[in-house]
Each structure stands twice: as structure tokens, then as C-alpha cells.
N, C-alpha and C. Protein backbone atom coordinates (compact mmCIF):
# COMPACT_ATOMS: atom_id res chain seq x y z
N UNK A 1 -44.65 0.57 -47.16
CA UNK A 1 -44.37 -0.79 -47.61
C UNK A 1 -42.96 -0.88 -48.21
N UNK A 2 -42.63 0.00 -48.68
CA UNK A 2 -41.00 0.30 -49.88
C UNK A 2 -40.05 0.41 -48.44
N UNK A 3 -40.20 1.05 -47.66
CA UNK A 3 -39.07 1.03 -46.40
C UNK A 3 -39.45 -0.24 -45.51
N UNK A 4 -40.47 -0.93 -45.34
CA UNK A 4 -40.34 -2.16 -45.07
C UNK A 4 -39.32 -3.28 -46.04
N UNK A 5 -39.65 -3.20 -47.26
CA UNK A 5 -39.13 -3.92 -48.06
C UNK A 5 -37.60 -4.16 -48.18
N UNK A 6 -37.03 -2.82 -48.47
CA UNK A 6 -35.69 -2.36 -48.23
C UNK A 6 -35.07 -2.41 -46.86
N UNK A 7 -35.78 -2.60 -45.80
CA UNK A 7 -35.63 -3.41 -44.41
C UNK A 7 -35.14 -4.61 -44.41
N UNK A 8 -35.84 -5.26 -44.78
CA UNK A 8 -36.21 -6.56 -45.09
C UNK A 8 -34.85 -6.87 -45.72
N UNK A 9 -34.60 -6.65 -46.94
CA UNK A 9 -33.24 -6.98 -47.89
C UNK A 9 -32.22 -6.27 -47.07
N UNK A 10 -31.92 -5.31 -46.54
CA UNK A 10 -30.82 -5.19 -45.39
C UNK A 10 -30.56 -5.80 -44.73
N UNK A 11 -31.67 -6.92 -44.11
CA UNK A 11 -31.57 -7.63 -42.83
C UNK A 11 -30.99 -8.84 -43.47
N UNK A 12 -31.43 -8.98 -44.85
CA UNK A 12 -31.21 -10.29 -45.56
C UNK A 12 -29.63 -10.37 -45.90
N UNK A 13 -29.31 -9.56 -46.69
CA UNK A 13 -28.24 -9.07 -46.95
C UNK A 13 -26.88 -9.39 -46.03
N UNK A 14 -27.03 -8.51 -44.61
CA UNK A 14 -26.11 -8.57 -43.37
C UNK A 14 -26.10 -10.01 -43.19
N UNK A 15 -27.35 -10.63 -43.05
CA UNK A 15 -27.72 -12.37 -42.66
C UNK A 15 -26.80 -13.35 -43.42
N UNK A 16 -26.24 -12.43 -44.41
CA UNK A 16 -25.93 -13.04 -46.09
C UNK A 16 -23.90 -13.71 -45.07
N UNK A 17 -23.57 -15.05 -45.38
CA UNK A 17 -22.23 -15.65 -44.79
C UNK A 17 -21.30 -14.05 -45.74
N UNK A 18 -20.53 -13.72 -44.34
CA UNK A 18 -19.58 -12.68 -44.31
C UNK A 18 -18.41 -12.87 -45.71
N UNK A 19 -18.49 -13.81 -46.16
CA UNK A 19 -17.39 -14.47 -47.10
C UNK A 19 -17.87 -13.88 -48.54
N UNK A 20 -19.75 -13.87 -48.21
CA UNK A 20 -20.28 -13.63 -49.64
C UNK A 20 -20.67 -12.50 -49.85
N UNK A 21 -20.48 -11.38 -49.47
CA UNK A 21 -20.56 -9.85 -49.28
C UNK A 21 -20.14 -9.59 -50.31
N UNK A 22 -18.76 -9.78 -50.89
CA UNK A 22 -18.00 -9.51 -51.92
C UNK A 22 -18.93 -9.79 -53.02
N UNK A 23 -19.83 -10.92 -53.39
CA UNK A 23 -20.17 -11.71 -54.36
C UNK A 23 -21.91 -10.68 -54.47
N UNK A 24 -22.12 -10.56 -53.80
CA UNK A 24 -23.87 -9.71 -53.72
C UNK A 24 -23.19 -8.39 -53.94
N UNK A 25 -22.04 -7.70 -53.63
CA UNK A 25 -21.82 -5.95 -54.50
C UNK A 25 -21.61 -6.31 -55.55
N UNK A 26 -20.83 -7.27 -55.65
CA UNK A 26 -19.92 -7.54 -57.63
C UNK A 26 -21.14 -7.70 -58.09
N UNK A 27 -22.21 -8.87 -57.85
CA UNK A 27 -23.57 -8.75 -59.00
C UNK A 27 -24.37 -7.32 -58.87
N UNK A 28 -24.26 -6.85 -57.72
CA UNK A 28 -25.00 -5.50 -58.22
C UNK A 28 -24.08 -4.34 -58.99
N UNK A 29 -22.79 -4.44 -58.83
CA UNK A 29 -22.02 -3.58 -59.58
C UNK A 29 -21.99 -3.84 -61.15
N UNK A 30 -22.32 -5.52 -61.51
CA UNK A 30 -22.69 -5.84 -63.32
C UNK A 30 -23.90 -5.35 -63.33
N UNK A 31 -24.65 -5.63 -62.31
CA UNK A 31 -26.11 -4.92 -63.25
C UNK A 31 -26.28 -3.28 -62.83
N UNK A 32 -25.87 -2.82 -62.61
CA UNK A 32 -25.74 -1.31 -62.57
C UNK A 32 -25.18 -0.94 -63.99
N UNK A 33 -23.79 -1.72 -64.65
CA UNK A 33 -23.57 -1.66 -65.90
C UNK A 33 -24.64 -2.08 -66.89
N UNK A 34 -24.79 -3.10 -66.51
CA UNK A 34 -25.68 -3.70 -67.88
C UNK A 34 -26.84 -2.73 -67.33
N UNK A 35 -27.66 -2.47 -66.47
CA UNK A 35 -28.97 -0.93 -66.46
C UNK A 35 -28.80 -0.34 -67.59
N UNK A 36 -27.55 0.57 -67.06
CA UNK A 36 -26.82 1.73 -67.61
C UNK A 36 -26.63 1.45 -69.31
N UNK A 37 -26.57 -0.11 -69.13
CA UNK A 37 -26.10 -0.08 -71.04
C UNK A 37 -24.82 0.57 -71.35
N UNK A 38 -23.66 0.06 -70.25
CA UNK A 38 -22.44 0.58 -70.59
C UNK A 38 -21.73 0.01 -71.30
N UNK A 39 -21.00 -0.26 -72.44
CA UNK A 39 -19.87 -1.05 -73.13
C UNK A 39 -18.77 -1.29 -71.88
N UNK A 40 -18.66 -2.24 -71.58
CA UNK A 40 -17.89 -2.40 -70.43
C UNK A 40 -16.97 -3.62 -70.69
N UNK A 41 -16.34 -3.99 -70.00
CA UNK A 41 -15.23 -5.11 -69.70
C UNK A 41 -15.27 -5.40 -68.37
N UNK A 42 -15.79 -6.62 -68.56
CA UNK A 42 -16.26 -7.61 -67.01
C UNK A 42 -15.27 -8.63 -67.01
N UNK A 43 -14.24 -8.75 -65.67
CA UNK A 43 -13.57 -9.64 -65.53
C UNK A 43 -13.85 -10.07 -64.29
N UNK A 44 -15.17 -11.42 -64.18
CA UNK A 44 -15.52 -12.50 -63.17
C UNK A 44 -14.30 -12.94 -62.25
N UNK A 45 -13.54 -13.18 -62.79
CA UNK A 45 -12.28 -14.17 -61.41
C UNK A 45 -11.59 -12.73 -61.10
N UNK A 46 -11.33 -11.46 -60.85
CA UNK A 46 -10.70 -10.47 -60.41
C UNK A 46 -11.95 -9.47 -60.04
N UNK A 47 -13.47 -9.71 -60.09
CA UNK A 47 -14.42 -9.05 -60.12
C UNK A 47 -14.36 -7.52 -60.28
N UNK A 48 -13.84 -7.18 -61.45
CA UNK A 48 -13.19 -5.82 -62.15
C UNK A 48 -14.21 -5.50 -63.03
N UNK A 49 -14.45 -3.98 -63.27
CA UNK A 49 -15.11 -3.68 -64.62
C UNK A 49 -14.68 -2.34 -65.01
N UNK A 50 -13.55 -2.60 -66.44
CA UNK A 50 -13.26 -1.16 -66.64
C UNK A 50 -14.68 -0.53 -67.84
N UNK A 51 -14.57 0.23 -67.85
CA UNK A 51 -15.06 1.29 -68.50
C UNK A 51 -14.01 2.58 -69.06
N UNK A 52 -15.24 3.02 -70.38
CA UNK A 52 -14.44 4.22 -70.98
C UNK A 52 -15.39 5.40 -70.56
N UNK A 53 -15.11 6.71 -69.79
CA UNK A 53 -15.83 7.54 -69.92
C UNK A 53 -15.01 9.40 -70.80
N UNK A 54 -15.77 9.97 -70.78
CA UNK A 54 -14.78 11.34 -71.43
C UNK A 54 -14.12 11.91 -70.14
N UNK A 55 -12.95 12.29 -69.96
CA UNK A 55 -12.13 12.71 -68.71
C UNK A 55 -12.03 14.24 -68.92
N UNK A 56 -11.97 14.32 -69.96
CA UNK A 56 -11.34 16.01 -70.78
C UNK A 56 -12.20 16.17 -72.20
N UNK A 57 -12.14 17.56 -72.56
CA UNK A 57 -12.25 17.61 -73.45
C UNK A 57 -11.82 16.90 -75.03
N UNK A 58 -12.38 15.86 -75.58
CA UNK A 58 -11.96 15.02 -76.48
C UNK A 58 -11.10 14.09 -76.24
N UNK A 59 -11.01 13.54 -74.82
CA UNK A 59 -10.24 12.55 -74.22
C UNK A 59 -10.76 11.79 -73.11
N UNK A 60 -10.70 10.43 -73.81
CA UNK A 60 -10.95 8.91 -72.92
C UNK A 60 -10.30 8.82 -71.62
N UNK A 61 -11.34 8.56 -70.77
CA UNK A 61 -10.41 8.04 -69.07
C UNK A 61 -10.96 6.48 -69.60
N UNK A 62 -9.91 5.68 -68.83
CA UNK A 62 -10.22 4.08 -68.43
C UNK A 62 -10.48 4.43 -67.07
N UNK A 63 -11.53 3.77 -66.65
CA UNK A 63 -12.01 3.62 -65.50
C UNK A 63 -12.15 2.66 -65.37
N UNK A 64 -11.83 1.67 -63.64
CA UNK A 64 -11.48 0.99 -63.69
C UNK A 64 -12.42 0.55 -61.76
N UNK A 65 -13.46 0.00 -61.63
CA UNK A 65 -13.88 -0.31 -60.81
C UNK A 65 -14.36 -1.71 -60.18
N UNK A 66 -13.69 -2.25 -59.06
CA UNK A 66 -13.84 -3.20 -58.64
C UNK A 66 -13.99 -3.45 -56.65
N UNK A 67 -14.12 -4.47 -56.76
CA UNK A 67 -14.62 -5.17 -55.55
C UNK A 67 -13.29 -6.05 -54.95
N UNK A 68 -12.64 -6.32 -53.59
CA UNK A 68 -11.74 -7.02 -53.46
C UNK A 68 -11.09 -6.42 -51.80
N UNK A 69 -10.96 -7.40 -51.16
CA UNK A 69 -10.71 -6.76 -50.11
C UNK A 69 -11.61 -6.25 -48.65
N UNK A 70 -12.94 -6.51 -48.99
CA UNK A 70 -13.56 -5.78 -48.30
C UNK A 70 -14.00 -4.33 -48.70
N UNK A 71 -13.28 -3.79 -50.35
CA UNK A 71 -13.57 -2.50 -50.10
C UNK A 71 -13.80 -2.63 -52.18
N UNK A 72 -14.84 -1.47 -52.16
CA UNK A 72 -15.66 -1.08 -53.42
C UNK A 72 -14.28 0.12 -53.59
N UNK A 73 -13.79 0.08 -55.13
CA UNK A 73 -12.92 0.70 -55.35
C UNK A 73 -13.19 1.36 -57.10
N UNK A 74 -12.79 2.56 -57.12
CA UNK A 74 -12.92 3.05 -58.06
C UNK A 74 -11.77 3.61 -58.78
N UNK A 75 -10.84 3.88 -59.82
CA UNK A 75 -9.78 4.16 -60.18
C UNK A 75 -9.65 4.39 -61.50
N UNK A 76 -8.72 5.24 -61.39
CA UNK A 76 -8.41 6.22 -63.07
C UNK A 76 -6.96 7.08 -63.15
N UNK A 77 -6.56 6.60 -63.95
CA UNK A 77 -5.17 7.30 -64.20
C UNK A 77 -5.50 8.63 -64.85
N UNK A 78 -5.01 10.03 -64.88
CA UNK A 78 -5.56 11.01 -65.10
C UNK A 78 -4.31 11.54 -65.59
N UNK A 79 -3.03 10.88 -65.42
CA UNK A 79 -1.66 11.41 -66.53
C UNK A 79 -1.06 10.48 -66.63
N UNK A 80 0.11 10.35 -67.46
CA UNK A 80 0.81 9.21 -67.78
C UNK A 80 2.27 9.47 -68.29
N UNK A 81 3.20 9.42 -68.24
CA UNK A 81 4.57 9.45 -68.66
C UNK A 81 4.70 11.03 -68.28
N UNK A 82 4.39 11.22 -67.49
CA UNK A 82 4.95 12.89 -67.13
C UNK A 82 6.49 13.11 -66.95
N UNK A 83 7.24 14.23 -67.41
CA UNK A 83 8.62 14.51 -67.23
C UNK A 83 8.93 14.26 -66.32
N UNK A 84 10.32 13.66 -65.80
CA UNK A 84 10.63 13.46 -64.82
C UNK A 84 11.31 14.65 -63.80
N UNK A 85 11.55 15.37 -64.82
CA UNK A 85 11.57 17.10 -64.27
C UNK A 85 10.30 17.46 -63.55
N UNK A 86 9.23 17.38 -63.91
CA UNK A 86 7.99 18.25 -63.15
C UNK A 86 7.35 17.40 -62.16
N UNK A 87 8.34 16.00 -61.69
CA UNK A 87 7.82 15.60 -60.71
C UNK A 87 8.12 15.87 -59.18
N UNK A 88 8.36 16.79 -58.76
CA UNK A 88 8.25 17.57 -57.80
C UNK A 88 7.39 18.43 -57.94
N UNK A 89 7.09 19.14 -58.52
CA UNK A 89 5.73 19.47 -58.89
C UNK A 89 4.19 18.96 -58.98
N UNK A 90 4.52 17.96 -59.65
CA UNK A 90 3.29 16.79 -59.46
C UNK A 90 3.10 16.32 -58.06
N UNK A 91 4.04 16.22 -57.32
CA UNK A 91 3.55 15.66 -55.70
C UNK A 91 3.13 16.93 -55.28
N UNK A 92 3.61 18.06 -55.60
CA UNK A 92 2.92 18.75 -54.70
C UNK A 92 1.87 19.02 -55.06
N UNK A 93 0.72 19.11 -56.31
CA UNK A 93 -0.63 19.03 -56.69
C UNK A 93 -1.31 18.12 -56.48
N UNK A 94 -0.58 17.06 -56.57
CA UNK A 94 -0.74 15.78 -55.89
C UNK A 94 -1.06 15.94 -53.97
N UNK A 95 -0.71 16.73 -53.56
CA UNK A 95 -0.57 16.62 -52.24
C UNK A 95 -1.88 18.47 -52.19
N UNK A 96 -1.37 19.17 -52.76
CA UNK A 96 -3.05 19.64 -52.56
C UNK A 96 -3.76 19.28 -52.51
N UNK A 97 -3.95 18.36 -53.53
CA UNK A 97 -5.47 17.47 -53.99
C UNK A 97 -5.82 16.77 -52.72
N UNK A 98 -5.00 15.95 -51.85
CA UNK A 98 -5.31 15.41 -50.65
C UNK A 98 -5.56 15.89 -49.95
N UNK A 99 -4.96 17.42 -49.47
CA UNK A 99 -5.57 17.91 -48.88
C UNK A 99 -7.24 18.78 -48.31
N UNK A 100 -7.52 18.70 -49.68
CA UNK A 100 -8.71 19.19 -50.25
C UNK A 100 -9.57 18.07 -49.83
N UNK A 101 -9.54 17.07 -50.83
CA UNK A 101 -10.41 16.24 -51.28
C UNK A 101 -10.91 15.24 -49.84
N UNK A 102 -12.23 15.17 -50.08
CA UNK A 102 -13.07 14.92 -48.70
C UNK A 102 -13.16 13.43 -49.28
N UNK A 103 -13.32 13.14 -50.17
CA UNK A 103 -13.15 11.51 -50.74
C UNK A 103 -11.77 11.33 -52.03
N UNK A 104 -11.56 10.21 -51.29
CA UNK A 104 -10.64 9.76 -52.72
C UNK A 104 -9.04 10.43 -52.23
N UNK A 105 -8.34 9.77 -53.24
CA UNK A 105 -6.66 10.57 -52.86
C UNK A 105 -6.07 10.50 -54.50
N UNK A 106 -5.15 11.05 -54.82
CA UNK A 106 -4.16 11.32 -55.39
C UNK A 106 -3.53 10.18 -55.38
N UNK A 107 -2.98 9.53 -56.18
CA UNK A 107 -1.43 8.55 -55.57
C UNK A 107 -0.53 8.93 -57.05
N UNK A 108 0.66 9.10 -57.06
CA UNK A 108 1.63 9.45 -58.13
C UNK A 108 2.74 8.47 -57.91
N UNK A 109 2.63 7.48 -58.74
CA UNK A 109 3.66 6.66 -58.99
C UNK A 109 4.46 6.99 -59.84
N UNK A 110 5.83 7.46 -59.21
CA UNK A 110 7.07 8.00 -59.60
C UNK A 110 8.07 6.83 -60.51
N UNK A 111 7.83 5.46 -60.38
CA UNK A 111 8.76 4.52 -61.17
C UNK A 111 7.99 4.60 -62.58
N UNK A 112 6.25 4.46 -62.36
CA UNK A 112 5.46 3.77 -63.62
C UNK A 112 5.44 5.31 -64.52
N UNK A 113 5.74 6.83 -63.40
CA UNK A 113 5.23 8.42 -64.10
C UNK A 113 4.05 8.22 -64.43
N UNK A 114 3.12 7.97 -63.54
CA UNK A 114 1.55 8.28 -63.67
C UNK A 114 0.81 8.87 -62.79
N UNK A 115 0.03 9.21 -62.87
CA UNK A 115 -0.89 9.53 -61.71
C UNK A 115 -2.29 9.06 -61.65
N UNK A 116 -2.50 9.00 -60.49
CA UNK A 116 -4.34 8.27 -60.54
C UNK A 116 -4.92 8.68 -59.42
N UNK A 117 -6.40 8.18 -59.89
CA UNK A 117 -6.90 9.28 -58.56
C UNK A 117 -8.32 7.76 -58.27
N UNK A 118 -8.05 7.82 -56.48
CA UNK A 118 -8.77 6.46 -56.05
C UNK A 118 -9.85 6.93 -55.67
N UNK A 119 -10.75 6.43 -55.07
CA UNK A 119 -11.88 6.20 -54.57
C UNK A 119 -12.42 5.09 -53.82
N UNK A 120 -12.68 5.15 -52.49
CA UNK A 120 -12.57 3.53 -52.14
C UNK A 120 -13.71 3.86 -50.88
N UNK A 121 -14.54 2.77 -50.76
CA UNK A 121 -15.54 2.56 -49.62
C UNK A 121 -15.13 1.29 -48.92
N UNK A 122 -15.96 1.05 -47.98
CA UNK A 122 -15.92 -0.18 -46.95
C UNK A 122 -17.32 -1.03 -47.71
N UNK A 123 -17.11 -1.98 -47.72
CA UNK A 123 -18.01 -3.10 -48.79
C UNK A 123 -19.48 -2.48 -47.91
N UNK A 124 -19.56 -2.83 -46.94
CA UNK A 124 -20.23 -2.43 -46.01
C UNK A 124 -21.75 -1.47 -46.68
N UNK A 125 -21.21 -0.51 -47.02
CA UNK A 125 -22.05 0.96 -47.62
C UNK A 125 -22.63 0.89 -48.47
N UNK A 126 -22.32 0.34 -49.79
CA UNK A 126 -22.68 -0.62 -50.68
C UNK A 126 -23.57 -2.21 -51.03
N UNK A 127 -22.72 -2.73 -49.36
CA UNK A 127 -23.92 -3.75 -49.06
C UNK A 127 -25.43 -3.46 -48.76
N UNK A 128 -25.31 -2.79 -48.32
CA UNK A 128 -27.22 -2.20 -47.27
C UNK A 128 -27.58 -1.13 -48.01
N UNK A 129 -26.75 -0.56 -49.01
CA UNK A 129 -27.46 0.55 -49.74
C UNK A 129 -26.88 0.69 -51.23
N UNK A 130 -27.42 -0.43 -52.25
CA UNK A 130 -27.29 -0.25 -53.38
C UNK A 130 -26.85 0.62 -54.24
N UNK A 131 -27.21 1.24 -53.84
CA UNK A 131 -27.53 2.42 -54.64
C UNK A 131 -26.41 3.56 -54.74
N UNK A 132 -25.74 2.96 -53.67
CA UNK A 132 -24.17 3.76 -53.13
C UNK A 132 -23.30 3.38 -54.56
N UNK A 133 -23.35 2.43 -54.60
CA UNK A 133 -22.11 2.21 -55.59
C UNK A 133 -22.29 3.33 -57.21
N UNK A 134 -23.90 3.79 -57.42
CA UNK A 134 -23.85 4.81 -58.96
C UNK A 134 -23.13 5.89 -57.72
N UNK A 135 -23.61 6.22 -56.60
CA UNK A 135 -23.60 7.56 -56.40
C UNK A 135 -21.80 7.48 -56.21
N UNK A 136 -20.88 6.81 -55.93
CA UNK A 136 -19.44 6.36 -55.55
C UNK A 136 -19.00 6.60 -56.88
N UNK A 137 -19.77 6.01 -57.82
CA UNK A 137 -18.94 6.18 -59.46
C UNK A 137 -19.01 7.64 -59.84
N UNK A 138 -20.50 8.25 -59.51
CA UNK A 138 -20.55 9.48 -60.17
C UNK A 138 -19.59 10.48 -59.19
N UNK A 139 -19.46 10.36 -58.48
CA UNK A 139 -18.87 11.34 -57.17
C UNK A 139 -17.11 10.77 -57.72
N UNK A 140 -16.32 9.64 -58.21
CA UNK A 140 -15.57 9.47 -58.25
C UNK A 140 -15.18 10.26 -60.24
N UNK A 141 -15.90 10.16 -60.76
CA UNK A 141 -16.06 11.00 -62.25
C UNK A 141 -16.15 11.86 -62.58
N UNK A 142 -16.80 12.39 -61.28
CA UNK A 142 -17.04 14.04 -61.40
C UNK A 142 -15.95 14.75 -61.03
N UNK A 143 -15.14 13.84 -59.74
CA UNK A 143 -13.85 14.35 -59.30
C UNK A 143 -12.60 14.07 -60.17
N UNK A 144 -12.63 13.10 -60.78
CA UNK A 144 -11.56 12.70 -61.67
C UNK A 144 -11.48 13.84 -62.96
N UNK A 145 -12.66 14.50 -63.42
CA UNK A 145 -12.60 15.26 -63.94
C UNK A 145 -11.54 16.74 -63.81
N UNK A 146 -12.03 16.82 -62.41
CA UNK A 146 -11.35 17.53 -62.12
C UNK A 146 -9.73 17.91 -62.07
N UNK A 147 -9.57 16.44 -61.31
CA UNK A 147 -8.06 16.21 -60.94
C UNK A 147 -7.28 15.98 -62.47
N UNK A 148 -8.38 15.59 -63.57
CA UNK A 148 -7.54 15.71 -64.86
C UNK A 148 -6.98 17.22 -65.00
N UNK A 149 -8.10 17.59 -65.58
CA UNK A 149 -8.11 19.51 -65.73
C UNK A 149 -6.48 20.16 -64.86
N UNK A 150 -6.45 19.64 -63.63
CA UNK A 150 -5.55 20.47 -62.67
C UNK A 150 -4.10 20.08 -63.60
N UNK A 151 -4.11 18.28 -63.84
CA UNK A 151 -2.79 17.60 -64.07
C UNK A 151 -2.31 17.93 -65.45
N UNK A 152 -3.68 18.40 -66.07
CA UNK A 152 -2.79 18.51 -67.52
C UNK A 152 -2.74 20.37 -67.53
N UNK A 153 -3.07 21.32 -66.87
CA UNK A 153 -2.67 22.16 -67.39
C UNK A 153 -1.55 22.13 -66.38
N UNK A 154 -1.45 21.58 -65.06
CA UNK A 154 0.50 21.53 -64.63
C UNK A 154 1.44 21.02 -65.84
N UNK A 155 1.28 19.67 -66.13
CA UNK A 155 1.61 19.11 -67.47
C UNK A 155 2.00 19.72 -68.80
N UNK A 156 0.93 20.57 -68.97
CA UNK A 156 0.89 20.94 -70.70
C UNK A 156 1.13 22.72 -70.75
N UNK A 157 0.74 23.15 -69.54
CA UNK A 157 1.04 24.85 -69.32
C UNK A 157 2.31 25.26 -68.46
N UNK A 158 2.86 24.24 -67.87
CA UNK A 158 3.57 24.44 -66.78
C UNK A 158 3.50 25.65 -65.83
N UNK A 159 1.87 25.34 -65.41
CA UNK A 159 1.35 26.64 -64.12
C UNK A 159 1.73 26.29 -62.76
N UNK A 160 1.91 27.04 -62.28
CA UNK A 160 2.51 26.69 -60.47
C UNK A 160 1.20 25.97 -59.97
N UNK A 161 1.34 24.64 -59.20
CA UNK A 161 0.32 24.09 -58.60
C UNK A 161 -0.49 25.07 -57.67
N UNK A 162 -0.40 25.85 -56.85
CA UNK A 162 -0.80 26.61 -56.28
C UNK A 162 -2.11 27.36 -57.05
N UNK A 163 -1.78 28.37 -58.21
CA UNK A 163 -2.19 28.66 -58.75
C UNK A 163 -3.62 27.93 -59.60
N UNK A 164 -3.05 26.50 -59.97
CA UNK A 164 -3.98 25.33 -60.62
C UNK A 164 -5.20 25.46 -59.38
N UNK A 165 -5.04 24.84 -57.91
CA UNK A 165 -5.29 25.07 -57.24
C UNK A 165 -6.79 25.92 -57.04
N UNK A 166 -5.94 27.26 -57.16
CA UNK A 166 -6.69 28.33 -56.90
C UNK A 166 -7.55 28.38 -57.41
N UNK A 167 -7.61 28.21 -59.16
CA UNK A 167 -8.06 28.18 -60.21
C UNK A 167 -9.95 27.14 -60.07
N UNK A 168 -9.25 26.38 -59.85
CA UNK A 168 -10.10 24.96 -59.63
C UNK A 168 -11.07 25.37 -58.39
N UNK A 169 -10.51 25.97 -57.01
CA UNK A 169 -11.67 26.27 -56.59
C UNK A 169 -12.59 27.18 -57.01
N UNK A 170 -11.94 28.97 -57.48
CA UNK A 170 -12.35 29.40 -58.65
C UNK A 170 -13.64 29.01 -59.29
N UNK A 171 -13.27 28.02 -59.83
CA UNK A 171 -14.40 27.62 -61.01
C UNK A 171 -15.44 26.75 -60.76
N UNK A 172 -14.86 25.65 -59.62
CA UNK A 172 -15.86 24.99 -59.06
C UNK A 172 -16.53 26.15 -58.08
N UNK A 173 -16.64 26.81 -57.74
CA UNK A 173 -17.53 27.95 -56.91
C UNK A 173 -18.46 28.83 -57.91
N UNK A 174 -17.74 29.66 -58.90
CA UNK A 174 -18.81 29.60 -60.28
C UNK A 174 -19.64 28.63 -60.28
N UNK A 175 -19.57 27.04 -60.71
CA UNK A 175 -20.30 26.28 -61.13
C UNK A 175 -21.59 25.92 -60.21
N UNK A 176 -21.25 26.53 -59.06
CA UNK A 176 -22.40 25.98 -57.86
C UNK A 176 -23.28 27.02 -57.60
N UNK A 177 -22.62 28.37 -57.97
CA UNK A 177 -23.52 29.87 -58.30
C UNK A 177 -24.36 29.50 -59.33
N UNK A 178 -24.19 29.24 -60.80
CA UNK A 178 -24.88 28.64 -61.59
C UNK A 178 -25.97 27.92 -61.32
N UNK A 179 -25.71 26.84 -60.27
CA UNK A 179 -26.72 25.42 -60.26
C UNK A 179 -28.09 27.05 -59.42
């Protein structure tokens, strides 16, 4: 009866005028917050909701997830005013990370010296399967985590990206021995 049901609201959903796609993820993306009981910041006319989660040890990410475009987007700056010396460096960890990463990219804006790390679906995935958008946040948090860890010990240790790199798979391979 539950896979009939969830049939049913797929079919409804797709049926739903192509214009209002945007408007059926954005209400399920507020009530996924309000579920969750997140302190959040809901902005209706840009259908945005940042959030604070821990990125690092004793340090706030703004997270920053919205709807627009056709595409469910997730985003977080993970450094900020970096030397303008170690930015050749930064693209190239920056450009590991892309290479690696099976979702999401790197982008390093060299005028603003930040870096952020995206996450982005086709509205689509989210439309017919609810439930996509926690698993998109957690998969985008879990990785942002990461891509912090790499940026601030390039940042704050000045370790060869390579090495960061190495490190990171390293430890994420520990962590999955563990599970």
C-alpha cells in the first residue's frame, strides 16, 4: 500500500504545471528544517535557507541551501581571505578535490579569496523523491567537512596539497575500517 501511495504522489507531483516544481521542493526543503528543528533563516522571495552547522573543530560553517534554476543547491564557504601568496596552491587542492569528488566541486574565487564547496542536483531528484534533499544535505556536510580539514591545514600548516590529499584519503579509509 506505502509503494502504491508514493506512486501515486510521483505521478501527482510530475502532473504538478512545470513552473511549480520549484515551489513543491522549496516547501519540502522548509519542512525538512522545521522536522529537524533547525534555527534557520528562511528567505521566501530568493527561496534560500542558510543554516549554522560545526565545519571543524570549534568552528561554524554557514550553510547555505536553496532552490532556483531548476536545480537544488547546497553551499558553504570552507576558507576566507586566504594569502594571496598560497593561491596557487589553493587551486591546486582545489583542483584535487575535483578530481576526486564524485559529487559537488570546489570553486575558489580568487577576487572575493574564498573558497566554497557546491553541491547541486537537477530539481527533478528531489521532486519524485523527497527524501533526496536530507540525504543531498548530509552527503554535502559530510563532504564539506572534509574539504574544510584539507583547506585549513594548506592554510594554517602550509602542507603541500598533495600530501593534504594523501592524508585525507588516509583517514577517510581508517574511518570506513572502523564502521
Amino acid at each position: 500500500m506505502n509503494k502504491l501511495i508514493n506512486y501515486l504522489r510521483r505521478v501527482y507531483r510530475l502532473s504538478v504545471n512545470f513552473k511549480k516544481h520549484e515551489d513543491v521542493v522549496w516547501n519540502d526543503l522548509k519542512n525538512l528544517v522545521k522536522h529537524a528543528d533547525w534555527r534557520a533563516g528562511v528567505f521566501e522571495k530568493e527561496k534560500c535557507i542558510e543554516l549554522s552547522f560545526e565545519i571543524g573543530e570549534n568552528m561554524g560553517g554557514h550553510y547555505v541551501y536553496f532552490v532556483h534554476n531548476n536545480t537544488y543547491s547546497c553551499r558553504v564557504k570552507v576558507a576566507t581571505d586566504f594569502p594571496p601568496e598560497q593561491a596557487e596552491a589553493v587551486f591546486i587542492l582545489a583542483s584535487h578535490f575535483n578530481n576526486l569528488l564524485n559529487h559537488g566541486m570546489v570553486y575558489v574565487n580568487p577576487e572575493g579569496r574564498y573558497i566554497s564547496y557546491v553541491l547541486e542536483c537537477n530539481l527533478l531528484i528531489p521532486l519524485l523523491y523527497p527524501g533526496e534533499l536530507h540525504t543531498y544535505l548530509l552527503l554535502h556536510y559530510n563532504t564539506s567537512k572534509n574539504v574544510y580539514w584539507a583547506f585549513q591545514r594548506l592554510l594554517n600548516e602550509d602542507e603541500a596539497p598533495a600530501i593534504i590529499i594523501a592524508d585525507l584519503l588516509k583517514k577517510n579509509e581508517e574511518e570506513r575500517k572502523e564502521e
